[in-house]
PDB file of N, CA and C in Angstrom:
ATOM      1  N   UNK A   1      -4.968 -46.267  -7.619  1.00  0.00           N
ATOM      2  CA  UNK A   1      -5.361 -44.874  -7.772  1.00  0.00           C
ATOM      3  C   UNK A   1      -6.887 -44.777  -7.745  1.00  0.00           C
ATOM      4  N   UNK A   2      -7.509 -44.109  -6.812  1.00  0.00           N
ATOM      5  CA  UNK A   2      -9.006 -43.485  -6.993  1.00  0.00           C
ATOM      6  C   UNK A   2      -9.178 -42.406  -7.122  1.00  0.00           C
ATOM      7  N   UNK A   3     -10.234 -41.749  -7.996  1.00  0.00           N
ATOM      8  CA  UNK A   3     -10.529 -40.523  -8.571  1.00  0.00           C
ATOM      9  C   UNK A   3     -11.871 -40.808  -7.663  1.00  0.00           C
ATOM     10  N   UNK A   4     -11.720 -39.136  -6.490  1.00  0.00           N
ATOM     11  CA  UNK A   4     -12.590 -38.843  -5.564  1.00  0.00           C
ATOM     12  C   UNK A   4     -13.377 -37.480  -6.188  1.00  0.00           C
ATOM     13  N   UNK A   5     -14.884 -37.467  -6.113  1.00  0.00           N
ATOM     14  CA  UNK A   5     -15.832 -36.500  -6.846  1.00  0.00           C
ATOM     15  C   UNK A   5     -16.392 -35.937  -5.207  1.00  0.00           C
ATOM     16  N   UNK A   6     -15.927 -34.883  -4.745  1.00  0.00           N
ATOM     17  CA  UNK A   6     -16.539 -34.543  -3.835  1.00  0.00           C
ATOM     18  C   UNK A   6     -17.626 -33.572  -3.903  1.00  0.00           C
ATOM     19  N   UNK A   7     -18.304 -33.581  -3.750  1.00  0.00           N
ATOM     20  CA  UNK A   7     -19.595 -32.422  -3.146  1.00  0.00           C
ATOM     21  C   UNK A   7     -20.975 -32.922  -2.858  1.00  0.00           C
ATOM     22  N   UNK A   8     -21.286 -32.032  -2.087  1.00  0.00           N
ATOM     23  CA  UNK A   8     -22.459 -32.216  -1.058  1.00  0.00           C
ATOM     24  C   UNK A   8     -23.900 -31.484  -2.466  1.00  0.00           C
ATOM     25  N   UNK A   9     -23.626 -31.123  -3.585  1.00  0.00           N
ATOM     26  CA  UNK A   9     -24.696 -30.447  -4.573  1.00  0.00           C
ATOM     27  C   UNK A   9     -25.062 -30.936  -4.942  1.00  0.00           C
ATOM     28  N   UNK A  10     -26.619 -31.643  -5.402  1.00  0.00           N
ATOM     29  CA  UNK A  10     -27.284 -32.204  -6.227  1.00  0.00           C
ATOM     30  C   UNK A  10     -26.933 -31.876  -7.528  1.00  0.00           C
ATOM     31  N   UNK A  11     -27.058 -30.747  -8.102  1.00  0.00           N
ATOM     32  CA  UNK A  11     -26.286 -30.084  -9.688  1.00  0.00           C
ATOM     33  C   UNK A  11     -24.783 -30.369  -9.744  1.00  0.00           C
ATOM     34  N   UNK A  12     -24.398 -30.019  -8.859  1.00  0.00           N
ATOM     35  CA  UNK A  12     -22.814 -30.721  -9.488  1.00  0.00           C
ATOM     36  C   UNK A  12     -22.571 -31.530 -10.008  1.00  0.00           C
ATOM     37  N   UNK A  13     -23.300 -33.049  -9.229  1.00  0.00           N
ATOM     38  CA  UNK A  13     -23.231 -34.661  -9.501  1.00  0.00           C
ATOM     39  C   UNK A  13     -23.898 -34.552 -10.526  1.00  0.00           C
ATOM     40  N   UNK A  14     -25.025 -33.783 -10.863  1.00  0.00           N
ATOM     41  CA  UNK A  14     -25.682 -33.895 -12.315  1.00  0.00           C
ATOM     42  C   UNK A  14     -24.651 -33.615 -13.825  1.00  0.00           C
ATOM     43  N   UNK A  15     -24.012 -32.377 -13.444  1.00  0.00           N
ATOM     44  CA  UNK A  15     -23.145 -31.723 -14.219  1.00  0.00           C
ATOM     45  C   UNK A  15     -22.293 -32.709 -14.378  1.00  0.00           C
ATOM     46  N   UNK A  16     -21.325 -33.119 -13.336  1.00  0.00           N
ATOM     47  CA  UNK A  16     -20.306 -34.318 -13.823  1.00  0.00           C
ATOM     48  C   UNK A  16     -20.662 -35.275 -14.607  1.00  0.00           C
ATOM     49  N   UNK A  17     -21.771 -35.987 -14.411  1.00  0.00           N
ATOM     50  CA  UNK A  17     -22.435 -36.943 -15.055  1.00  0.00           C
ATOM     51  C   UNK A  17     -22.693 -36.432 -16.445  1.00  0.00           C
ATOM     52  N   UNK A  18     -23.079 -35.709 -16.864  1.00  0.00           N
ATOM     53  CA  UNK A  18     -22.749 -34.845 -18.053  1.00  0.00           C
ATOM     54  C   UNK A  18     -21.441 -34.641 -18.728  1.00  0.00           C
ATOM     55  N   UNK A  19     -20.694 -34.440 -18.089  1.00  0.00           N
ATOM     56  CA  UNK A  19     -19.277 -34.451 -18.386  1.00  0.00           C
ATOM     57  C   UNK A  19     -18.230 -36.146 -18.825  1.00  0.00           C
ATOM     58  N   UNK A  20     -19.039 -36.783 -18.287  1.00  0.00           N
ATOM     59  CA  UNK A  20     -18.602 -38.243 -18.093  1.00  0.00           C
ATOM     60  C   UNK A  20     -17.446 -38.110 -17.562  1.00  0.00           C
ATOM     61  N   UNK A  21     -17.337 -37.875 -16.358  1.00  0.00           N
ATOM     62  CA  UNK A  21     -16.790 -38.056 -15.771  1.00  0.00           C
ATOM     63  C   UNK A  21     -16.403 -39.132 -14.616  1.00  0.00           C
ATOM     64  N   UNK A  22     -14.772 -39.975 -15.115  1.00  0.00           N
ATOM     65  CA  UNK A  22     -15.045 -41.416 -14.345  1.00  0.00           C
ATOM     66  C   UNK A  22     -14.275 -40.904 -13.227  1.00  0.00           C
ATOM     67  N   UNK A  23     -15.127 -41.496 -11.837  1.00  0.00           N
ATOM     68  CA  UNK A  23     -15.600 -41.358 -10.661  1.00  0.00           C
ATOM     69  C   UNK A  23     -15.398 -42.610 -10.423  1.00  0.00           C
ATOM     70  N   UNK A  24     -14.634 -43.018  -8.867  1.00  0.00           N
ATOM     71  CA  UNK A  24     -14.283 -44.371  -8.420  1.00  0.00           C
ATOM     72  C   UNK A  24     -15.399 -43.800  -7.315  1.00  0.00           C
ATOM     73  N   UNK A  25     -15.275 -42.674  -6.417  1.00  0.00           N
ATOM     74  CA  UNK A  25     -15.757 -42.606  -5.530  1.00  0.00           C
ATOM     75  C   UNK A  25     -16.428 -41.021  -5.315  1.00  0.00           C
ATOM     76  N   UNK A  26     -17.880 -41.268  -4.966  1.00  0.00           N
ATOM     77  CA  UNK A  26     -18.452 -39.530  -4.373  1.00  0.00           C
ATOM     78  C   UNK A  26     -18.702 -39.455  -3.376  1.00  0.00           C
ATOM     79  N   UNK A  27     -18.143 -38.338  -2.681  1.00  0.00           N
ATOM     80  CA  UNK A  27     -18.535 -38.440  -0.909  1.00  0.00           C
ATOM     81  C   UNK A  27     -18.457 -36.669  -1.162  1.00  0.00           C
ATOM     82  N   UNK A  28     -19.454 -36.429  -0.014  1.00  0.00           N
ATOM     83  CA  UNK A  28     -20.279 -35.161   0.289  1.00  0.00           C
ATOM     84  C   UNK A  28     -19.013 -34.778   1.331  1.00  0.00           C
ATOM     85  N   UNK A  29     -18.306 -35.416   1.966  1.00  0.00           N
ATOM     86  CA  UNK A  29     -16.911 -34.707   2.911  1.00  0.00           C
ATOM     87  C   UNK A  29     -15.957 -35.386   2.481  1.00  0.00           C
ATOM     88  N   UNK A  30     -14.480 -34.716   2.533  1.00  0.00           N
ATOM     89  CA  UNK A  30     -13.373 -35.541   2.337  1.00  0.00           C
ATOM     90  C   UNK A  30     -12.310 -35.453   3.849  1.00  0.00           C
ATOM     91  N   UNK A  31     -12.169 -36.516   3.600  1.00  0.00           N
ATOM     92  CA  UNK A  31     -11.323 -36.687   5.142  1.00  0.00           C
ATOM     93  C   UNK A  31     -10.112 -36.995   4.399  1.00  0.00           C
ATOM     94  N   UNK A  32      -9.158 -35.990   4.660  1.00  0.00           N
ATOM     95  CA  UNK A  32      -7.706 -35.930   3.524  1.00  0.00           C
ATOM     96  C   UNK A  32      -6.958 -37.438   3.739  1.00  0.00           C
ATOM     97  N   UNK A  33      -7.338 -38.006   5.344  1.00  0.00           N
ATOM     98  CA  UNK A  33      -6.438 -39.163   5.252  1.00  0.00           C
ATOM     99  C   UNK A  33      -6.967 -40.141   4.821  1.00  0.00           C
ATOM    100  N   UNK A  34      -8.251 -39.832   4.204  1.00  0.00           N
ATOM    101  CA  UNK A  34      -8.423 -41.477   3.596  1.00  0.00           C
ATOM    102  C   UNK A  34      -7.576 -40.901   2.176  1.00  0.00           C
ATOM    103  N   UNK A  35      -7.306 -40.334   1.776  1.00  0.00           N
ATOM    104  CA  UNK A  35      -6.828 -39.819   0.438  1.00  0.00           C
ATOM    105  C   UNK A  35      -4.932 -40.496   0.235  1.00  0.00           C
ATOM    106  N   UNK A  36      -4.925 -41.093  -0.993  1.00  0.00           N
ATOM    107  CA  UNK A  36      -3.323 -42.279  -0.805  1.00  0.00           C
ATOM    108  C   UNK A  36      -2.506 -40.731  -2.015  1.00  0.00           C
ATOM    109  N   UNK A  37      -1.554 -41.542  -2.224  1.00  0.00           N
ATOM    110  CA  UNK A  37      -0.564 -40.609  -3.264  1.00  0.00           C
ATOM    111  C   UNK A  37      -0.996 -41.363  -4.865  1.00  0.00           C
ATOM    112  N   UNK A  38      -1.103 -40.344  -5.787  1.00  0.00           N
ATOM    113  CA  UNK A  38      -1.347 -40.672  -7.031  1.00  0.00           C
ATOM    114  C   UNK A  38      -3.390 -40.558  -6.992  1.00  0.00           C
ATOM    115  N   UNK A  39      -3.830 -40.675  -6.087  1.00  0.00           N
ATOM    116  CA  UNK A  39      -5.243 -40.252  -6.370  1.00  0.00           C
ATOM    117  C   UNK A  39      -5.383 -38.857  -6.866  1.00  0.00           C
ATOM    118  N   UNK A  40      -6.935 -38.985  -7.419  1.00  0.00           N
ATOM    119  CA  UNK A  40      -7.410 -37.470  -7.849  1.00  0.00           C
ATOM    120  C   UNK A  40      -8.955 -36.923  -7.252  1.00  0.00           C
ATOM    121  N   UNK A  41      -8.453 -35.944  -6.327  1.00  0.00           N
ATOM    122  CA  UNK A  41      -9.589 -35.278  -6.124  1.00  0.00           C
ATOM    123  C   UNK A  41     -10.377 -34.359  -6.915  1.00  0.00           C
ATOM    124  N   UNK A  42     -11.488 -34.358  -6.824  1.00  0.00           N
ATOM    125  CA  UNK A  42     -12.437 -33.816  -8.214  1.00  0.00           C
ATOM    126  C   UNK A  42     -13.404 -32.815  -7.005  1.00  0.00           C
ATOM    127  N   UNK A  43     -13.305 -31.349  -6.588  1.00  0.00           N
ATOM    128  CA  UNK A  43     -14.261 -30.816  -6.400  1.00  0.00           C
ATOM    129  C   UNK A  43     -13.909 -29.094  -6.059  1.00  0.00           C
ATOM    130  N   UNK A  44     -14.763 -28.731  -4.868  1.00  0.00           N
ATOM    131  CA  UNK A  44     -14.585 -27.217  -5.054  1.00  0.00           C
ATOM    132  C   UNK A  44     -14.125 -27.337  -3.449  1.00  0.00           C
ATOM    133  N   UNK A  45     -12.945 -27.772  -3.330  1.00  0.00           N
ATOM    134  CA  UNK A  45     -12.659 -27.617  -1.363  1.00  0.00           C
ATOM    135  C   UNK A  45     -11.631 -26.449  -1.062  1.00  0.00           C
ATOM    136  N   UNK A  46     -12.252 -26.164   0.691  1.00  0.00           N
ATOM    137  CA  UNK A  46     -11.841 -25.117   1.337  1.00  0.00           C
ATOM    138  C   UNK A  46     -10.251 -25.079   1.318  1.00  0.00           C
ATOM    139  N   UNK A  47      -9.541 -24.402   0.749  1.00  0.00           N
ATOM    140  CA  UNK A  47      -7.933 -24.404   0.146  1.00  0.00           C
ATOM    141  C   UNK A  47      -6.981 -25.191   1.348  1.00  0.00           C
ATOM    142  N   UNK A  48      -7.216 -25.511   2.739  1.00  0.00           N
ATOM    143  CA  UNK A  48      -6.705 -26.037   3.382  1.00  0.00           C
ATOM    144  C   UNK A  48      -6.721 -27.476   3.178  1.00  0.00           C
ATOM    145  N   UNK A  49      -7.633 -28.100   2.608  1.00  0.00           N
ATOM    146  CA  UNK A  49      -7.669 -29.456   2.347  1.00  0.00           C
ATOM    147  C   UNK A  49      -7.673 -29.595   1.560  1.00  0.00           C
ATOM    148  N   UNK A  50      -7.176 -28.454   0.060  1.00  0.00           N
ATOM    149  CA  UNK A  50      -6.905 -28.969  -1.096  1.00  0.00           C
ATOM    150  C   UNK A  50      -5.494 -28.997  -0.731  1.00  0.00           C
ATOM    151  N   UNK A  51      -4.931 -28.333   0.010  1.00  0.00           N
ATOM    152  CA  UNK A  51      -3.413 -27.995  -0.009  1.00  0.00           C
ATOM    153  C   UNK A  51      -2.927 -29.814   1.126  1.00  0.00           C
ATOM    154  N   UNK A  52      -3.813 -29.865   1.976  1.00  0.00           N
ATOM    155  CA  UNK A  52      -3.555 -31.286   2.332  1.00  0.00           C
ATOM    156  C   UNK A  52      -3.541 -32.923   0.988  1.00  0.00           C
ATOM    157  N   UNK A  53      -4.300 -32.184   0.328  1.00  0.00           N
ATOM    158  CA  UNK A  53      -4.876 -33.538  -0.739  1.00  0.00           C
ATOM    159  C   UNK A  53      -3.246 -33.407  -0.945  1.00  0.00           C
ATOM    160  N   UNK A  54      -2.790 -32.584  -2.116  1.00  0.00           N
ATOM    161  CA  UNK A  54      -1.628 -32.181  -2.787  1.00  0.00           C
ATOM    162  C   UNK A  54      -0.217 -32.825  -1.457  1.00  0.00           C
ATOM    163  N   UNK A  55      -0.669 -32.251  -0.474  1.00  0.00           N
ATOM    164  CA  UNK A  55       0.943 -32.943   0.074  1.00  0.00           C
ATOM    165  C   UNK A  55       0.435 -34.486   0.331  1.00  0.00           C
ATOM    166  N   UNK A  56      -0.484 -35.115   0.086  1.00  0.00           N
ATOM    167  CA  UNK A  56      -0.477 -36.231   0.529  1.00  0.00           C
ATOM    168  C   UNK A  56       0.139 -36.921  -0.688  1.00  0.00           C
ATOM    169  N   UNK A  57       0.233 -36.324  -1.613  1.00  0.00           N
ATOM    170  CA  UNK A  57       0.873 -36.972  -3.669  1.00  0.00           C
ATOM    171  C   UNK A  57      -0.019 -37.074  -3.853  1.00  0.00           C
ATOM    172  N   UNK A  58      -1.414 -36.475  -3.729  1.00  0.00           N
ATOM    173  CA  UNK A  58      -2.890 -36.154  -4.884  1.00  0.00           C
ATOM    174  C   UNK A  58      -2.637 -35.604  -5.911  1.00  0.00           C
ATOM    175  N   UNK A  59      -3.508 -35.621  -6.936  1.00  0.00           N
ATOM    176  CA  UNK A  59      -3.838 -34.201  -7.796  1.00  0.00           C
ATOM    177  C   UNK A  59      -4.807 -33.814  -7.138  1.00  0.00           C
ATOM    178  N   UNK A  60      -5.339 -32.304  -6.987  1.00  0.00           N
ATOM    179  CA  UNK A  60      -6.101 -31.671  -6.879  1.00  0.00           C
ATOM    180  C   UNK A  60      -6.830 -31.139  -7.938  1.00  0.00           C
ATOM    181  N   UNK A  61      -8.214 -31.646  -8.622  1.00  0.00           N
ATOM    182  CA  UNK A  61      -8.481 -30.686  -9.640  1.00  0.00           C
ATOM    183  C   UNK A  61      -9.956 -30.101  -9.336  1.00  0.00           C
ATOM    184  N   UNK A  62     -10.105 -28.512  -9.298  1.00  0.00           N
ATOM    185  CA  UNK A  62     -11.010 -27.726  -8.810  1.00  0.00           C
ATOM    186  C   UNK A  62     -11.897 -27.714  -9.987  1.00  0.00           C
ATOM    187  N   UNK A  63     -13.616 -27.623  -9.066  1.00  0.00           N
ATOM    188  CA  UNK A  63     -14.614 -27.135 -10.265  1.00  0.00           C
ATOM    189  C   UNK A  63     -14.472 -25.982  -9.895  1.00  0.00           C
ATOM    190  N   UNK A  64     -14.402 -24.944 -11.287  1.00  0.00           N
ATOM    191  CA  UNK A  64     -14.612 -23.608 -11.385  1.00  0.00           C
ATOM    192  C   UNK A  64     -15.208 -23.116 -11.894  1.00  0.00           C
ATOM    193  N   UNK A  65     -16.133 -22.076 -11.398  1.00  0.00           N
ATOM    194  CA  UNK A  65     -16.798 -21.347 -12.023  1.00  0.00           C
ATOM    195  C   UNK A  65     -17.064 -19.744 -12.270  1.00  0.00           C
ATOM    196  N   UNK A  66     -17.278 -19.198 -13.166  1.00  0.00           N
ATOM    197  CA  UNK A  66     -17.464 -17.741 -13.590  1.00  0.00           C
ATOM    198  C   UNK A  66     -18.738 -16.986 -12.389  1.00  0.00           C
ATOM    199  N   UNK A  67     -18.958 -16.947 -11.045  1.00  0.00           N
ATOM    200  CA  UNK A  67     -20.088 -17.198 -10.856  1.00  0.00           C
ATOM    201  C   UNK A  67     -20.327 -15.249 -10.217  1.00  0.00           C
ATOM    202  N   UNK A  68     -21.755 -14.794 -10.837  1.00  0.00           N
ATOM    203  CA  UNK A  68     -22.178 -13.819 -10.596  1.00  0.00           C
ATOM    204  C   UNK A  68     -22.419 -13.583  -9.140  1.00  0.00           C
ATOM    205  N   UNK A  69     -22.529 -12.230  -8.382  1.00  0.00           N
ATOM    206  CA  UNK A  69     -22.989 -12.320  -6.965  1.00  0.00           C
ATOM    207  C   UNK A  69     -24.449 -12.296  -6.968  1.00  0.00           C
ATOM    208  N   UNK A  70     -25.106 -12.491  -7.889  1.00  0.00           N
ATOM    209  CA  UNK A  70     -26.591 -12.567  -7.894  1.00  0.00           C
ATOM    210  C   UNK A  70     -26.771 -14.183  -7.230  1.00  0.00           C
ATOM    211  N   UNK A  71     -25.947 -14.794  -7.996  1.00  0.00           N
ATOM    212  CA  UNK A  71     -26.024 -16.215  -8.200  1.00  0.00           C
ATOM    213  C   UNK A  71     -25.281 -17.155  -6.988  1.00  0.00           C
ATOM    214  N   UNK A  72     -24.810 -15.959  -5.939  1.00  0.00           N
ATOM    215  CA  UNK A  72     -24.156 -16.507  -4.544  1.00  0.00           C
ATOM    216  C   UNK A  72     -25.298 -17.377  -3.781  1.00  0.00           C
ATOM    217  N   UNK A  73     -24.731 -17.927  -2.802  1.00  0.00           N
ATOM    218  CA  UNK A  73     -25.181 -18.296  -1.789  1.00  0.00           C
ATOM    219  C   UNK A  73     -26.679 -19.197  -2.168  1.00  0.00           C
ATOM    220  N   UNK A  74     -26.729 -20.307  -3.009  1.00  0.00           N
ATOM    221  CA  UNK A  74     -28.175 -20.775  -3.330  1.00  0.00           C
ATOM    222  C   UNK A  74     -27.857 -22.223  -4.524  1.00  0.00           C
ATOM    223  N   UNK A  75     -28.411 -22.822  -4.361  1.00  0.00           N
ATOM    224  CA  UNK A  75     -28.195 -24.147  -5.154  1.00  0.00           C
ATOM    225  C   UNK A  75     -28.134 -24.091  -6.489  1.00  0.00           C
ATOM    226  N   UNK A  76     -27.027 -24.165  -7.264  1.00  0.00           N
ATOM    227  CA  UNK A  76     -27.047 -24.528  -8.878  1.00  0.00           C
ATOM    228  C   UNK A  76     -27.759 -25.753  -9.076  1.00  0.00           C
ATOM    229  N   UNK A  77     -27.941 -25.478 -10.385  1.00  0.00           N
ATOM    230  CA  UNK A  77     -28.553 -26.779 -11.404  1.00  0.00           C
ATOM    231  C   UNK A  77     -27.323 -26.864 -12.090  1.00  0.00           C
ATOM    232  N   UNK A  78     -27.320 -27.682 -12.701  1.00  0.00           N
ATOM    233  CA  UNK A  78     -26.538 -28.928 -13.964  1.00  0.00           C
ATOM    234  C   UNK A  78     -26.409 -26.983 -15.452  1.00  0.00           C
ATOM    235  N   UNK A  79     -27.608 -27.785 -15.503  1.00  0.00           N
ATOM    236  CA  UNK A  79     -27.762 -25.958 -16.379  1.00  0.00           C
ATOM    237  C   UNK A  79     -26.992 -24.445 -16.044  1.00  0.00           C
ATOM    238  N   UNK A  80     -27.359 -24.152 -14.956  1.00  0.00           N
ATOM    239  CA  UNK A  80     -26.634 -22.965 -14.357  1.00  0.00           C
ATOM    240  C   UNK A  80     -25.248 -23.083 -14.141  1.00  0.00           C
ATOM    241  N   UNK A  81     -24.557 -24.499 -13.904  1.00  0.00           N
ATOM    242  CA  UNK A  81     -23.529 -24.349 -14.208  1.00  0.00           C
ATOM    243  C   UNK A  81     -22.332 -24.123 -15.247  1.00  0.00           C
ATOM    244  N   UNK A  82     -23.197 -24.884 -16.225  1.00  0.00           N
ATOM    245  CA  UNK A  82     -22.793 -24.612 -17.445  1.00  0.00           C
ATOM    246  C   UNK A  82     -22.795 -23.239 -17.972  1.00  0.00           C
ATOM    247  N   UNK A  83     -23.839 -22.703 -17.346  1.00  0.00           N
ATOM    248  CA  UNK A  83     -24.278 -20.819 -18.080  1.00  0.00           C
ATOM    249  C   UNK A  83     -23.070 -20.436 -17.714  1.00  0.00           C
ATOM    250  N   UNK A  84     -22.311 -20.297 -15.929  1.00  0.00           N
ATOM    251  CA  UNK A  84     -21.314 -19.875 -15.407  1.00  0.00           C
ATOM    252  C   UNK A  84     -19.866 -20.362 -15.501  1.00  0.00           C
ATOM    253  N   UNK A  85     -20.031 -21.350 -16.771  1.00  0.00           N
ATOM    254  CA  UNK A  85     -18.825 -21.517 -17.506  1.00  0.00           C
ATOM    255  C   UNK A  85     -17.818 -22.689 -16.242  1.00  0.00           C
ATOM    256  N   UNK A  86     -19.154 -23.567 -15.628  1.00  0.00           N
ATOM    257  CA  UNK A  86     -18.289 -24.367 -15.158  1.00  0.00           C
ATOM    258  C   UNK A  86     -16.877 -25.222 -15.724  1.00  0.00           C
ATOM    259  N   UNK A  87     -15.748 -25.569 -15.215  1.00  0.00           N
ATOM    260  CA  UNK A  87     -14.473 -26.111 -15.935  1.00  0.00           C
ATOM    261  C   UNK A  87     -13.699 -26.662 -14.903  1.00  0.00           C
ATOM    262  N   UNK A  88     -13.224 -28.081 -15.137  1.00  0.00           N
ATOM    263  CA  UNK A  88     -12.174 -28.411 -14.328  1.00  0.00           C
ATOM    264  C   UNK A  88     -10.747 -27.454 -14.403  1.00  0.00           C
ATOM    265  N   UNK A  89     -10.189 -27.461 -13.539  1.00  0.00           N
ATOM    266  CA  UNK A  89      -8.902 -26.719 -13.521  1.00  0.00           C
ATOM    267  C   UNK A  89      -8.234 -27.447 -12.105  1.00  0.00           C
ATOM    268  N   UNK A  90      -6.596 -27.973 -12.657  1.00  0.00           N
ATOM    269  CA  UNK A  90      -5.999 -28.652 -11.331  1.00  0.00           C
ATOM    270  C   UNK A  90      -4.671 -27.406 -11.228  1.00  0.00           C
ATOM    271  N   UNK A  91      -5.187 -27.616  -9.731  1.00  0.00           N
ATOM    272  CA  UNK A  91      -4.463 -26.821  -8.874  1.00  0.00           C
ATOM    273  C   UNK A  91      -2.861 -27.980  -7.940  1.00  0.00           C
ATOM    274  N   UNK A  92      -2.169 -27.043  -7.658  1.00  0.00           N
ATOM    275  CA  UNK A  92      -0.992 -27.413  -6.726  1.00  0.00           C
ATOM    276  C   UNK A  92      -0.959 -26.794  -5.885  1.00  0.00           C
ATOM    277  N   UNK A  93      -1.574 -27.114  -4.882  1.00  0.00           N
ATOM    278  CA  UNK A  93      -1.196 -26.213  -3.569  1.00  0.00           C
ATOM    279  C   UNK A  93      -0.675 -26.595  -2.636  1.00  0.00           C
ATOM    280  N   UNK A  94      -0.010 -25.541  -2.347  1.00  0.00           N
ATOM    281  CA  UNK A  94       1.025 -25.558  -0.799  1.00  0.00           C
ATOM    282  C   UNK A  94       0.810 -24.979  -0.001  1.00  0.00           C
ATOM    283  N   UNK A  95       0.755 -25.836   1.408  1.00  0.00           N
ATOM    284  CA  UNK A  95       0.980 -24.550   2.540  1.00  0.00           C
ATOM    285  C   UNK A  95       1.911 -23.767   2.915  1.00  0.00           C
ATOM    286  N   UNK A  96       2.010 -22.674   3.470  1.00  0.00           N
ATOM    287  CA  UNK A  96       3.338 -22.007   3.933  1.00  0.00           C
ATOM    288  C   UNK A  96       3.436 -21.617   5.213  1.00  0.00           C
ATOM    289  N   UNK A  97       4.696 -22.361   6.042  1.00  0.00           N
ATOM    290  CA  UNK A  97       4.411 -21.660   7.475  1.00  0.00           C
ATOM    291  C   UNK A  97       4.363 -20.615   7.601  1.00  0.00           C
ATOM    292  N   UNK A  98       3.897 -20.389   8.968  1.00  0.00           N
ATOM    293  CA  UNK A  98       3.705 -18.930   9.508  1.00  0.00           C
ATOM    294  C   UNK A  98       5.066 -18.373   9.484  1.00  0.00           C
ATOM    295  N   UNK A  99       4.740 -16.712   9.128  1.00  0.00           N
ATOM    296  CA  UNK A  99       6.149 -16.023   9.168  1.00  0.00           C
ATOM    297  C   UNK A  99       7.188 -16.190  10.671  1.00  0.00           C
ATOM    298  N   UNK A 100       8.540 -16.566  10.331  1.00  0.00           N
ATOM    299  CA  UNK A 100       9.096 -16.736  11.484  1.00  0.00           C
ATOM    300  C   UNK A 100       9.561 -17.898  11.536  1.00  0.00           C
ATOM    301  N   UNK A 101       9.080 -18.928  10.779  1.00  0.00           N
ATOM    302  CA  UNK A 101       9.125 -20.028  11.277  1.00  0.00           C
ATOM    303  C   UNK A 101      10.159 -20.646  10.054  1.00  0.00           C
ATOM    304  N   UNK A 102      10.377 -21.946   9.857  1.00  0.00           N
ATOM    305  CA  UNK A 102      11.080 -22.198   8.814  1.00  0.00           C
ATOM    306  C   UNK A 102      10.299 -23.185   7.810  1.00  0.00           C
ATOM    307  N   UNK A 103      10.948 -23.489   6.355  1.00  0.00           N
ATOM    308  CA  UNK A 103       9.960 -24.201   5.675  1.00  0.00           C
ATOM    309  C   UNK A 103      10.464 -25.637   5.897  1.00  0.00           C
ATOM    310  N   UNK A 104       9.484 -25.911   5.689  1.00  0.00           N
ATOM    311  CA  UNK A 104      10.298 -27.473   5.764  1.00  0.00           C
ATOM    312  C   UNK A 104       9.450 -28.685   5.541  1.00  0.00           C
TER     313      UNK A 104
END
């Protein structure tokens, strides 16, 4: 099992490190197939490749945050995240085919 810390943020990696958070591996992209079953992904990814982590037998667990639209679009600190009430939270996600189609 490896616990994957993804993000490309200087403050994030600060923040985790704060958190003590144990980290086998940090990479700035995740390529879902290096990802095995029973690993844990640790970050804030685009819901299509969290929903890939999850069918591969990942956990998915998201950083979340409370975050103002003042505070869009621009680099957090370690600090600012904390103000915005950063928190792990694990998600299960699924994809769903397109209507029409069947699940499977």
């Amino acid at each position: 099992m490896t616990t994957w810390f993804i993000t490309r943020h200087p403050g994030a990696r600060v923040w985790a490190d704060r958190q003590r958070l144990a980290v086998d591996r940090h990479e700035v992209h995740l390529d879902p197939a290096d990802v095995a079953a029973g690993d844990v992904v640790i970050g804030a990814l685009p819901v299509h490749l969290a929903a890939a982590v999850c069918a591969r037998g990942a956990r998915y667990i998201n950083i979340s945050l409370d975050l103002p639209a003042h505070a869009r679009g621009r680099e957090l600190d370690a600090e600012e995240l904390a103000a915005f009430n950063a928190r792990l939270e694990e998600f299960a996600i699924v994809a769903v085919p397109p209507a029409g189609k069947p699940h499977g």
